[in-house]
C-alpha atoms as a PDB file:
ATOM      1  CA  UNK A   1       0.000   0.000   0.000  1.00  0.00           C
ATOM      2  CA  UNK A   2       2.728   2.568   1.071  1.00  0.00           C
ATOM      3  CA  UNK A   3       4.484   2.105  -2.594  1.00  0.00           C
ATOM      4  CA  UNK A   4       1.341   2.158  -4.596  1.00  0.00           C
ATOM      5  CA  UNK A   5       0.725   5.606  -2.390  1.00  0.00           C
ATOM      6  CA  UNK A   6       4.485   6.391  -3.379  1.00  0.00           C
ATOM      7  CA  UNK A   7       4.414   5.449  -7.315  1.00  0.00           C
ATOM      8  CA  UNK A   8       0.560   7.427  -7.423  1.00  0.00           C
ATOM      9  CA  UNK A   9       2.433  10.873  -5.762  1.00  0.00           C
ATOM     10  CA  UNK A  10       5.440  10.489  -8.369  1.00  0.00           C
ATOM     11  CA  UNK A  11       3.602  10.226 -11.135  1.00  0.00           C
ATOM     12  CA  UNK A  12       1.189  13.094  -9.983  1.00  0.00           C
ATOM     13  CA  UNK A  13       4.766  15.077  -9.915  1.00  0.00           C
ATOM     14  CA  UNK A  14       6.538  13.900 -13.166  1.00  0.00           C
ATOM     15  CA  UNK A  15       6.068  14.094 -16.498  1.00  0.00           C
ATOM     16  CA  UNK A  16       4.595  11.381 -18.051  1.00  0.00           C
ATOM     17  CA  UNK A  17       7.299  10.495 -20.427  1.00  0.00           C
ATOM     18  CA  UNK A  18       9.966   9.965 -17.553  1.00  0.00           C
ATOM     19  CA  UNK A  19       7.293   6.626 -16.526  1.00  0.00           C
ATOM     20  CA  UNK A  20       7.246   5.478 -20.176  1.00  0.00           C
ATOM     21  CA  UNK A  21      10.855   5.196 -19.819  1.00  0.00           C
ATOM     22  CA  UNK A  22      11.223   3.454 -16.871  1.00  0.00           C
ATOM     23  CA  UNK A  23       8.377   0.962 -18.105  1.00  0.00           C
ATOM     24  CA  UNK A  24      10.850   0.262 -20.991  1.00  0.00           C
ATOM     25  CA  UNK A  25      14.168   0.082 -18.714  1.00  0.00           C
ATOM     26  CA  UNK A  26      11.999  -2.761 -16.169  1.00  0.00           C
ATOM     27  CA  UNK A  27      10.802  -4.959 -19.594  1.00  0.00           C
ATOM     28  CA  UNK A  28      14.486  -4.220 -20.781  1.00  0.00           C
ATOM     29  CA  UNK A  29      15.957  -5.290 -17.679  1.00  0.00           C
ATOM     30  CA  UNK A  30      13.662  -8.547 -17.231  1.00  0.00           C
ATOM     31  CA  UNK A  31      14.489  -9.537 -20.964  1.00  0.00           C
ATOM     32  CA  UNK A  32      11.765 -11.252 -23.131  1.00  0.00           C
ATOM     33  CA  UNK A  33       8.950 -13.565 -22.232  1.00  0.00           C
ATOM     34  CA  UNK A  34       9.800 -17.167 -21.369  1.00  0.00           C
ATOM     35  CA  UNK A  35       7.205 -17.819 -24.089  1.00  0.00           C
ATOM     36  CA  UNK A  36       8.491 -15.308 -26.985  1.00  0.00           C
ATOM     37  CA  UNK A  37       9.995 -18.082 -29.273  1.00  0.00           C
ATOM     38  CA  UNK A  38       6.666 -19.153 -29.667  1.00  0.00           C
ATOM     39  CA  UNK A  39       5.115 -15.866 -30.602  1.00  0.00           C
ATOM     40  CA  UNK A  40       8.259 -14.443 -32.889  1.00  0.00           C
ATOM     41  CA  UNK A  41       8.220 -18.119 -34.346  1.00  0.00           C
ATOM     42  CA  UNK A  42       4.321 -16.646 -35.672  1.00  0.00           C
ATOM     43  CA  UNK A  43       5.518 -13.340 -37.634  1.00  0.00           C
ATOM     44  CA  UNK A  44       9.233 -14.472 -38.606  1.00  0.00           C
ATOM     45  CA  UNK A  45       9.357 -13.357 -42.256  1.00  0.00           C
ATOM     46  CA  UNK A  46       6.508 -12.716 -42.893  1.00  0.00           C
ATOM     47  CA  UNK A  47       4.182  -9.400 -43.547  1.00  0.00           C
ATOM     48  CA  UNK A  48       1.523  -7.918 -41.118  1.00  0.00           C
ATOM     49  CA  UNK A  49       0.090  -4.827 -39.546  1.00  0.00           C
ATOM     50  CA  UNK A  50      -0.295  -3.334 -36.309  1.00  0.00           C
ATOM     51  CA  UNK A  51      -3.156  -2.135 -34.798  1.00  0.00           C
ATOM     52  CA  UNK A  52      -2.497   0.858 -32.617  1.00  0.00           C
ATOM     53  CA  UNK A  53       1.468   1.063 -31.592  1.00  0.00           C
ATOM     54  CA  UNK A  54       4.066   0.909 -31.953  1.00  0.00           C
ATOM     55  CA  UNK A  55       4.413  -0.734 -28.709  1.00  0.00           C
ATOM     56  CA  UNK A  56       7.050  -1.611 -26.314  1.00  0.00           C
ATOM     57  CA  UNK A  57       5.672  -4.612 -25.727  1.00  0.00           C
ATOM     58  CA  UNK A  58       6.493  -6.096 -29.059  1.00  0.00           C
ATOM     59  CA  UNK A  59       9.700  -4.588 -28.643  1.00  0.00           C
ATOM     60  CA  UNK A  60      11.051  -5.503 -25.512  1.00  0.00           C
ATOM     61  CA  UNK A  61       9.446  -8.739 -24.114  1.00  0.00           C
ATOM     62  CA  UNK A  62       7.707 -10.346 -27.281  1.00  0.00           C
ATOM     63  CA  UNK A  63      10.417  -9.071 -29.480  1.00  0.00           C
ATOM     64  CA  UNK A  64       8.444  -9.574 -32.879  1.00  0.00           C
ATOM     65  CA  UNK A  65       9.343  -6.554 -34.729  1.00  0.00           C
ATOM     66  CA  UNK A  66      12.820  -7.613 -35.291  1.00  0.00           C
ATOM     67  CA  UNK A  67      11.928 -10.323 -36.478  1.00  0.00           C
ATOM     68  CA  UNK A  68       9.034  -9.416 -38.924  1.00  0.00           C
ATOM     69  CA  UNK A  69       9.523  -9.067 -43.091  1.00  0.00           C
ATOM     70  CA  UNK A  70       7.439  -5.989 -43.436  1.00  0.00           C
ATOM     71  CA  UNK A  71       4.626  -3.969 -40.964  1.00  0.00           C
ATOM     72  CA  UNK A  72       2.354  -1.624 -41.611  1.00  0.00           C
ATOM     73  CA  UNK A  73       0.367  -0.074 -39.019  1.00  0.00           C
ATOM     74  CA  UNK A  74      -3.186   1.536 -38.541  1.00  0.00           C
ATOM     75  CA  UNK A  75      -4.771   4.482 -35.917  1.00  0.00           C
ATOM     76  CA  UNK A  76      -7.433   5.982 -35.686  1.00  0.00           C
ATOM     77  CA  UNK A  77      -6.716   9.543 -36.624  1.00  0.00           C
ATOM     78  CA  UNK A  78      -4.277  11.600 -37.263  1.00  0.00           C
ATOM     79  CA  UNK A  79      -3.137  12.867 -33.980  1.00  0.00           C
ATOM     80  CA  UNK A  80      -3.304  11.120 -30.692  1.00  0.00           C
ATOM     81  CA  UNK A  81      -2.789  11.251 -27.326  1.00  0.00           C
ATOM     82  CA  UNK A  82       0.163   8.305 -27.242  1.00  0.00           C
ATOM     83  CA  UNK A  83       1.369   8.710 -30.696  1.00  0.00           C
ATOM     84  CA  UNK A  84       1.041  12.783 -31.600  1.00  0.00           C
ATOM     85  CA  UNK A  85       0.631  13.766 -35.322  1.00  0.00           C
ATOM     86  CA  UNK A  86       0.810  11.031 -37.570  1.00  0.00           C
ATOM     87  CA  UNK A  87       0.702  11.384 -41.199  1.00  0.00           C
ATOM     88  CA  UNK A  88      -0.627   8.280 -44.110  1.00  0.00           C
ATOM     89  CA  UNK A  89       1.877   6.589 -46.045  1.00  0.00           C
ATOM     90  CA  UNK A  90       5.147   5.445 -45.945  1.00  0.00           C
ATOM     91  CA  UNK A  91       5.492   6.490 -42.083  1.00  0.00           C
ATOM     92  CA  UNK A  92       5.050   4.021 -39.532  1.00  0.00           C
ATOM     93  CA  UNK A  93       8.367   3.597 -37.863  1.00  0.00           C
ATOM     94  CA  UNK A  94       8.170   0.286 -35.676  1.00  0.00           C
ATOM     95  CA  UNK A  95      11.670  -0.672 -35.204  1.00  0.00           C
ATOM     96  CA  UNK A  96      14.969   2.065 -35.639  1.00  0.00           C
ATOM     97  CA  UNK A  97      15.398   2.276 -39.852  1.00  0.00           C
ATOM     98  CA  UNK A  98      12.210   0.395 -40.452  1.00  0.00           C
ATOM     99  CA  UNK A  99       9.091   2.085 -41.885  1.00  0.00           C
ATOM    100  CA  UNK A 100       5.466   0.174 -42.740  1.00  0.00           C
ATOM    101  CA  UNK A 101       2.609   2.181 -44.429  1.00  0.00           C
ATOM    102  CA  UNK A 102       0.899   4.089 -41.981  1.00  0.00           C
ATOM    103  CA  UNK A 103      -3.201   4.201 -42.335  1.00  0.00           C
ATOM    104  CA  UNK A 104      -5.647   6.185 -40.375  1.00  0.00           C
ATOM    105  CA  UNK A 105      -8.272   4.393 -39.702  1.00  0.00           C
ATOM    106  CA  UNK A 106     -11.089   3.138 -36.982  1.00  0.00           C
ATOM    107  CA  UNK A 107     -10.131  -0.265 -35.684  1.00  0.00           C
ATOM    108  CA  UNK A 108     -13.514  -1.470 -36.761  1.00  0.00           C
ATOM    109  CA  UNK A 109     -13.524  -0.403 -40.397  1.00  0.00           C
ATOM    110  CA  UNK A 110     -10.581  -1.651 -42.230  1.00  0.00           C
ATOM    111  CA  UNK A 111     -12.208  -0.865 -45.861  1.00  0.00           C
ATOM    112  CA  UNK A 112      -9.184   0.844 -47.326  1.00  0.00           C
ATOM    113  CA  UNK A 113      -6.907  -2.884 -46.280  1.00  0.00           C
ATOM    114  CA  UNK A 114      -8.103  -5.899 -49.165  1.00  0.00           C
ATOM    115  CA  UNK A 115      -9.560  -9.042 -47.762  1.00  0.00           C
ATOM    116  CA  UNK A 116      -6.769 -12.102 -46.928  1.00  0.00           C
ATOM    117  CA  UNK A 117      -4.342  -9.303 -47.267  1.00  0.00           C
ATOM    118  CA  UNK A 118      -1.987  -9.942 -44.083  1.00  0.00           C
ATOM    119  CA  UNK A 119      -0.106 -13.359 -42.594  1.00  0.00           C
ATOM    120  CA  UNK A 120      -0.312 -11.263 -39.062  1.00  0.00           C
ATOM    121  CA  UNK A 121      -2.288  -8.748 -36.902  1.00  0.00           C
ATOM    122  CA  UNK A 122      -0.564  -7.477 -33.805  1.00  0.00           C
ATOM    123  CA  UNK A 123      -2.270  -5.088 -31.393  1.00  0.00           C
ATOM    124  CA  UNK A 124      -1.202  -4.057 -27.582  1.00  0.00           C
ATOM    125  CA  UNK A 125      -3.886  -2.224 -25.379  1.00  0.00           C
ATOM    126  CA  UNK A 126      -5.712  -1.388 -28.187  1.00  0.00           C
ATOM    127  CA  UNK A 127      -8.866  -3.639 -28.350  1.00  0.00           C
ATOM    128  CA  UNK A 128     -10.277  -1.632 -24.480  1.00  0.00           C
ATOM    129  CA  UNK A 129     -10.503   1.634 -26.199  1.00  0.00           C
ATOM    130  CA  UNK A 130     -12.753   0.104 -29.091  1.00  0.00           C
ATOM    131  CA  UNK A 131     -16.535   0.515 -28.329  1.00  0.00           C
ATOM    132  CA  UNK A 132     -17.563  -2.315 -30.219  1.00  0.00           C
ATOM    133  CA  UNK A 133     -14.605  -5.037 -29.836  1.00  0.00           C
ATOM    134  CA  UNK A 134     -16.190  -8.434 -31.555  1.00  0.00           C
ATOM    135  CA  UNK A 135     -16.697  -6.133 -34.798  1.00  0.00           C
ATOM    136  CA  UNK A 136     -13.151  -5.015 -34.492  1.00  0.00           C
ATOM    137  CA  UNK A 137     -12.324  -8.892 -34.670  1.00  0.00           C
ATOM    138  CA  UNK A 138     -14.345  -9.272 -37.229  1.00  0.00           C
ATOM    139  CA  UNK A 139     -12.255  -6.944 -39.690  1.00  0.00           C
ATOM    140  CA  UNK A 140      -9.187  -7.912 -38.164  1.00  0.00           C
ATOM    141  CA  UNK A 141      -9.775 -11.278 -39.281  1.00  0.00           C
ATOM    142  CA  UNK A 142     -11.145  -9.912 -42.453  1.00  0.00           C
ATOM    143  CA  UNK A 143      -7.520  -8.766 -43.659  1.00  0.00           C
ATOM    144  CA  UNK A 144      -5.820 -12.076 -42.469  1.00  0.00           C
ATOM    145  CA  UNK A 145      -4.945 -14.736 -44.843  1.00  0.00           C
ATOM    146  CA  UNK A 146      -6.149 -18.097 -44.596  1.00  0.00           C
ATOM    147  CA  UNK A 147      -4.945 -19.087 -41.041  1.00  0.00           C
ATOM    148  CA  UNK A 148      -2.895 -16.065 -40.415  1.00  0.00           C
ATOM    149  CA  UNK A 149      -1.578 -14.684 -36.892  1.00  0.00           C
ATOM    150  CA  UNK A 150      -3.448 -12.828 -34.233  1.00  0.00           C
ATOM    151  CA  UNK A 151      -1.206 -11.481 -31.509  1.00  0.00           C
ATOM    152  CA  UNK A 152      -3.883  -9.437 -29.311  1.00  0.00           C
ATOM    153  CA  UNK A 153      -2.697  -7.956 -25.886  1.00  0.00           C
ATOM    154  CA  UNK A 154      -4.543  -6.282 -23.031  1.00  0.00           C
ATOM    155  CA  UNK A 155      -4.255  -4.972 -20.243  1.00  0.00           C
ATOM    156  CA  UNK A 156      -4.141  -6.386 -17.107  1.00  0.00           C
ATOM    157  CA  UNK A 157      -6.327  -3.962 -14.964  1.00  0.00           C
ATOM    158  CA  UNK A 158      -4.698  -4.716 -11.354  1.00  0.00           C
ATOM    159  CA  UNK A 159      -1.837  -2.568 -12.816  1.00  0.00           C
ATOM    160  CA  UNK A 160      -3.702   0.381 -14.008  1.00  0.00           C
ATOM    161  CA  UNK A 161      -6.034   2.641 -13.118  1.00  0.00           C
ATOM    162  CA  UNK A 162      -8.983   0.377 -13.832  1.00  0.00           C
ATOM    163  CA  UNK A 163      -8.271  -1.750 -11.058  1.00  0.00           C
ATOM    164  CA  UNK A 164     -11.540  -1.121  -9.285  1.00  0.00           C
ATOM    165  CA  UNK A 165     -13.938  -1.610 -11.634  1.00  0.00           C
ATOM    166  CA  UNK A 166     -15.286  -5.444 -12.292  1.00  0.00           C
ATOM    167  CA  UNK A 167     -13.609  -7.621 -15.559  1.00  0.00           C
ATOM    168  CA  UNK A 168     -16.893  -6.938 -18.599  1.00  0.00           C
ATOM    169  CA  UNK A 169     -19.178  -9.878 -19.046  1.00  0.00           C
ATOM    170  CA  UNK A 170     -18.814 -11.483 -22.548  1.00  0.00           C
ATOM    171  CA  UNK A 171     -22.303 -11.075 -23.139  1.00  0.00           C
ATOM    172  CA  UNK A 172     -22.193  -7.397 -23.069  1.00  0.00           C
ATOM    173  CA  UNK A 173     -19.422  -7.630 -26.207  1.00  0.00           C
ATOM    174  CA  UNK A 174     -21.798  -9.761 -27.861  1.00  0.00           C
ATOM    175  CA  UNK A 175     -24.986  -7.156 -27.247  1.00  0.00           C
ATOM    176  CA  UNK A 176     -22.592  -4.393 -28.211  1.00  0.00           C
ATOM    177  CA  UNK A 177     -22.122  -6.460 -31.251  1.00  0.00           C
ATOM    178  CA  UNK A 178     -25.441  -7.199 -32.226  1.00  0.00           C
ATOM    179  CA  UNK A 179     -26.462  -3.747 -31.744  1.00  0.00           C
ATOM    180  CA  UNK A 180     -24.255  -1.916 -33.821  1.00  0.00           C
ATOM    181  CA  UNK A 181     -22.871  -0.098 -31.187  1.00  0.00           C
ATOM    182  CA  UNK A 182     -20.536   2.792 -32.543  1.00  0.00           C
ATOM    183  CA  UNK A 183     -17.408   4.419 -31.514  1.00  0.00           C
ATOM    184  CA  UNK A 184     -19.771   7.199 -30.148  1.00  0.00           C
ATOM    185  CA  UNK A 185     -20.774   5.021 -27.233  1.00  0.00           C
ATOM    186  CA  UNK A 186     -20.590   6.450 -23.761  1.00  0.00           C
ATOM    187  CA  UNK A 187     -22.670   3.376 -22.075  1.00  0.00           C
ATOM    188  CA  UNK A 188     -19.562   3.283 -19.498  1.00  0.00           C
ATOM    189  CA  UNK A 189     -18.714   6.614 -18.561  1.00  0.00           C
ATOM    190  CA  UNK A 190     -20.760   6.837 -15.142  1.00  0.00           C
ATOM    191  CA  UNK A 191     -19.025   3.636 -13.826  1.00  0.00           C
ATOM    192  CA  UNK A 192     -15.312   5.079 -15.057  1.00  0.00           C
ATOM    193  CA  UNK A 193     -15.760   8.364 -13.758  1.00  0.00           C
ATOM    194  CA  UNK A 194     -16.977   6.696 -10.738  1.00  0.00           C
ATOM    195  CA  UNK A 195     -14.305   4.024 -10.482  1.00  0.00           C
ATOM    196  CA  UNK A 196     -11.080   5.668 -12.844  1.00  0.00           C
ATOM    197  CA  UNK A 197      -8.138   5.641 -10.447  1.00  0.00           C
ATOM    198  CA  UNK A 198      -6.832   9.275 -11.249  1.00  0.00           C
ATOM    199  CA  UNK A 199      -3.824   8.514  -8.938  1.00  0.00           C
ATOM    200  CA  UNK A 200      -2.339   6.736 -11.718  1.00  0.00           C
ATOM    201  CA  UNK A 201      -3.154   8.555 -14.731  1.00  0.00           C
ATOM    202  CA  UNK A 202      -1.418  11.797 -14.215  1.00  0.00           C
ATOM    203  CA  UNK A 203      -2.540  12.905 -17.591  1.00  0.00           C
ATOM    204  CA  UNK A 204      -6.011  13.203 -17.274  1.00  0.00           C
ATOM    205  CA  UNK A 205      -5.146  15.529 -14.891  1.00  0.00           C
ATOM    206  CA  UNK A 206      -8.125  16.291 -12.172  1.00  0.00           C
ATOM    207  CA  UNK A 207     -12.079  14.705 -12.315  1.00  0.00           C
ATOM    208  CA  UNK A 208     -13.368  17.793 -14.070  1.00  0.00           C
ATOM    209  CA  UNK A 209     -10.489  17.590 -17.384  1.00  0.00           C
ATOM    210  CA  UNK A 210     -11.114  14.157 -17.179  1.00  0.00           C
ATOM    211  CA  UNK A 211     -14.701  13.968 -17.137  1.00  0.00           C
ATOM    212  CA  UNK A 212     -14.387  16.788 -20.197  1.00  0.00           C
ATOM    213  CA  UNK A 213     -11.886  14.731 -22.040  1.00  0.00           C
ATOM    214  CA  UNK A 214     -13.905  11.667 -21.898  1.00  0.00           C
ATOM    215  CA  UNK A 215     -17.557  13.518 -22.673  1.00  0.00           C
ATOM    216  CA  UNK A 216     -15.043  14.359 -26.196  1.00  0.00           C
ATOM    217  CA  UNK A 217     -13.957  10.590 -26.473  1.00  0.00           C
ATOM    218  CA  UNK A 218     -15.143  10.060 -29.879  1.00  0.00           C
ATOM    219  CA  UNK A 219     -12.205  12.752 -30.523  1.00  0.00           C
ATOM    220  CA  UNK A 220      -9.641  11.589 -28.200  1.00  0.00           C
ATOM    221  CA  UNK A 221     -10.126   7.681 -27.870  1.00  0.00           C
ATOM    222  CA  UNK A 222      -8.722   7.759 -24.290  1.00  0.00           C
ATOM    223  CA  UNK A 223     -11.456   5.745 -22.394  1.00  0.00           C
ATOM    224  CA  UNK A 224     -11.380   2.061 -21.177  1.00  0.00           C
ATOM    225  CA  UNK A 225     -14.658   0.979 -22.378  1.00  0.00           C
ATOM    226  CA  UNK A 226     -14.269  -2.781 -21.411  1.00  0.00           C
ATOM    227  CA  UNK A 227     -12.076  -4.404 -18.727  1.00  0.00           C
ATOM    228  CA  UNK A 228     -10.491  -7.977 -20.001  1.00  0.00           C
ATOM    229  CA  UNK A 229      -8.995 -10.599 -18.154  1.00  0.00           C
ATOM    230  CA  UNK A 230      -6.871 -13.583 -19.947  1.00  0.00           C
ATOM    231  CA  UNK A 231     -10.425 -15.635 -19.839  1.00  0.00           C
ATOM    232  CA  UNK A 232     -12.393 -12.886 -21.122  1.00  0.00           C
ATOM    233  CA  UNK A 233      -9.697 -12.231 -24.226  1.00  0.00           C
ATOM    234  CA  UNK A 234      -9.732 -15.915 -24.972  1.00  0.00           C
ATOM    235  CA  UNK A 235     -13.051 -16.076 -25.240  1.00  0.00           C
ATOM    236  CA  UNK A 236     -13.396 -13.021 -27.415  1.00  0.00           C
ATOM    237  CA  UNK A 237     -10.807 -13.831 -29.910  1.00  0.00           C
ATOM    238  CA  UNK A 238     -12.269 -17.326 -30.242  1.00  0.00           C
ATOM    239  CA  UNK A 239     -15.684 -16.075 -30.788  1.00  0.00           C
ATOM    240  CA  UNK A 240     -14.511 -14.155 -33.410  1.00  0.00           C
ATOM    241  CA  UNK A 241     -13.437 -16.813 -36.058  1.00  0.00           C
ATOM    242  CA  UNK A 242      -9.345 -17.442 -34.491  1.00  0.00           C
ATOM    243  CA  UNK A 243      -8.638 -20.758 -33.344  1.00  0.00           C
ATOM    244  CA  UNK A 244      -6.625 -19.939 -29.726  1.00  0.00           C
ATOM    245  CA  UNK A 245      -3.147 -21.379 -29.577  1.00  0.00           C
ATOM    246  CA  UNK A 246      -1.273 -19.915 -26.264  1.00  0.00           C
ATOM    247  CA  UNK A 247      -2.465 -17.158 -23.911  1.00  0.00           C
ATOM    248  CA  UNK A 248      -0.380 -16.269 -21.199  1.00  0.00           C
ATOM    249  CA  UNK A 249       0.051 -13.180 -18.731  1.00  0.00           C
ATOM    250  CA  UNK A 250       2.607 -10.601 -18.429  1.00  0.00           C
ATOM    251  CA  UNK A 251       3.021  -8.181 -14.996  1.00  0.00           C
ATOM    252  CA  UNK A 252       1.258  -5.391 -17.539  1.00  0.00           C
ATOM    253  CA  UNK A 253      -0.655  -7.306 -20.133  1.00  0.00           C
ATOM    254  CA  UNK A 254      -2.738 -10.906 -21.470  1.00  0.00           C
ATOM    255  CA  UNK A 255      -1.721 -11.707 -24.554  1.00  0.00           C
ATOM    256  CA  UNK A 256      -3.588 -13.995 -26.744  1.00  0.00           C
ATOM    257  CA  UNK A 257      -1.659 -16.119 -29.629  1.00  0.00           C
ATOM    258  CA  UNK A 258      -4.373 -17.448 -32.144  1.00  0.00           C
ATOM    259  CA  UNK A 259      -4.862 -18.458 -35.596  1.00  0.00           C
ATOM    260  CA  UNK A 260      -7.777 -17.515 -38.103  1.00  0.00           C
ATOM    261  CA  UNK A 261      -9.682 -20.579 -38.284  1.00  0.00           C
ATOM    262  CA  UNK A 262     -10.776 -22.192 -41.823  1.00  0.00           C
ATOM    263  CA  UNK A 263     -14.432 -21.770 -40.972  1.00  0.00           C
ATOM    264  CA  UNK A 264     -16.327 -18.763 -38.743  1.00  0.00           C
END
């Protein structure tokens, strides 16, 4: 308790960047993921994209980018709050001297990406921010080749600042689903603004700039709307048409290792 009190009075103190480093240094330091083989063994040579990132994640402790042919990547607009300004095209820098095409685009509407277009799809504490997350598997699979590569991470919420609120029932993603629910949807904000630990996201500086940053989330993209655990993730990515190979657990993130099935 004291150094969760300690870590929540730093961060309220220093910038947010100086954290981002030291989250690299500790993966750094604790070298890759006993299971990593097995997940750079997926993408070695081969051609994918990224949704959301780069991350450090697939730098540091499932080292995939280095070991990748070619990776494009994919956000939602052109400026962000992780990423800054981002322009389409030959600009998505994932690894030092490597560039993929950048898009900008919604996680659920790949249009401007062909059908069985990809061997891979990576994407690291992306999928929570999406509204409607089974019809952002849906497209993902879409631009997959015939059993091509899902790595999916999320994150764990005991080490962020959705610890308090409960892990989302899968049949809320699937009634989110069959409704058509948009990236407009606000069905969560009382319970995060209820529940959001501030302490530990020093960006979203007090309740009032964070209750007016996430009444603008279409624009921003910054809310949680669903909390996964590894079950929950599974069960998602297998509903979705991906047979599930490995998931395991990182101290930050579940990561789910699956395959697009033949049949969905």
């Amino acid at each position: 308790m004291i150094y969760s009190k300690t870590v929540a009075t730093l961060k309220r103190l220093l910038p947010a960047p100086f954290f981002d480093f030291l989250a690299q240094v500790r993966r750094l330091a604790k070298g890759p993921h006993p299971d990593a083989a097995l997940f750079v063994a997926q993408v070695q040579g081969k051609s994918g994209v990224e949704i959301g990132g780069p991350s450090s994640l697939f730098r540091l402790e499932l080292p995939v980018y280095a070991a990748v042919k070619d990776l494009d990547g994919v956000n939602f607009s052109n400026q962000t709050l992780w990423e800054g300004a981002l322009r389409p095209g030959q600009t998505f820098s994932f690894r030092e001297g490597r560039m993929g095409r950048q898009y900008i685009a919604d996680a659920t509407d790949l249009s401007e990406i062909p059908a069985d277009h990809y061997d891979f799809v990576l994407s690291s504490n992306c999928l929570e921010h999406v509204a409607n997350p089974l019809r952002a598997l849906a497209e993902w699979r879409r631009v997959l080749k015939p059993h091509g590569t899902l790595v999916l991470a999320v994150p764990r919420k005991e080490g962020n600042f959705d610890h308090r609120r409960s892990v989302t029932a899968f049949p809320h993603l699937l009634d989110d689903f069959k409704g058509n629910v948009g990236e407009d949807d606000l069905t969560h904000l009382d319970e995060i603004l209820s529940l959001h630990d501030l302490s530990l996201d020093p960006e979203a500086g007090g309740f009032d700039a964070f209750r007016a940053r996430s009444l603008d989330n279409l624009h921003n993209r910054a809310l949680h709307h669903h909390v996964f655990d590894l079950e929950l993730a599974r069960e998602t990515v297998a509903f979705s048409g991906f047979e599930v190979m490995r998931g395991v657990s990182t101290a930050k993130d579940h990561v789910v290792l699956a395959r697009k099935s033949a049949t969905a």
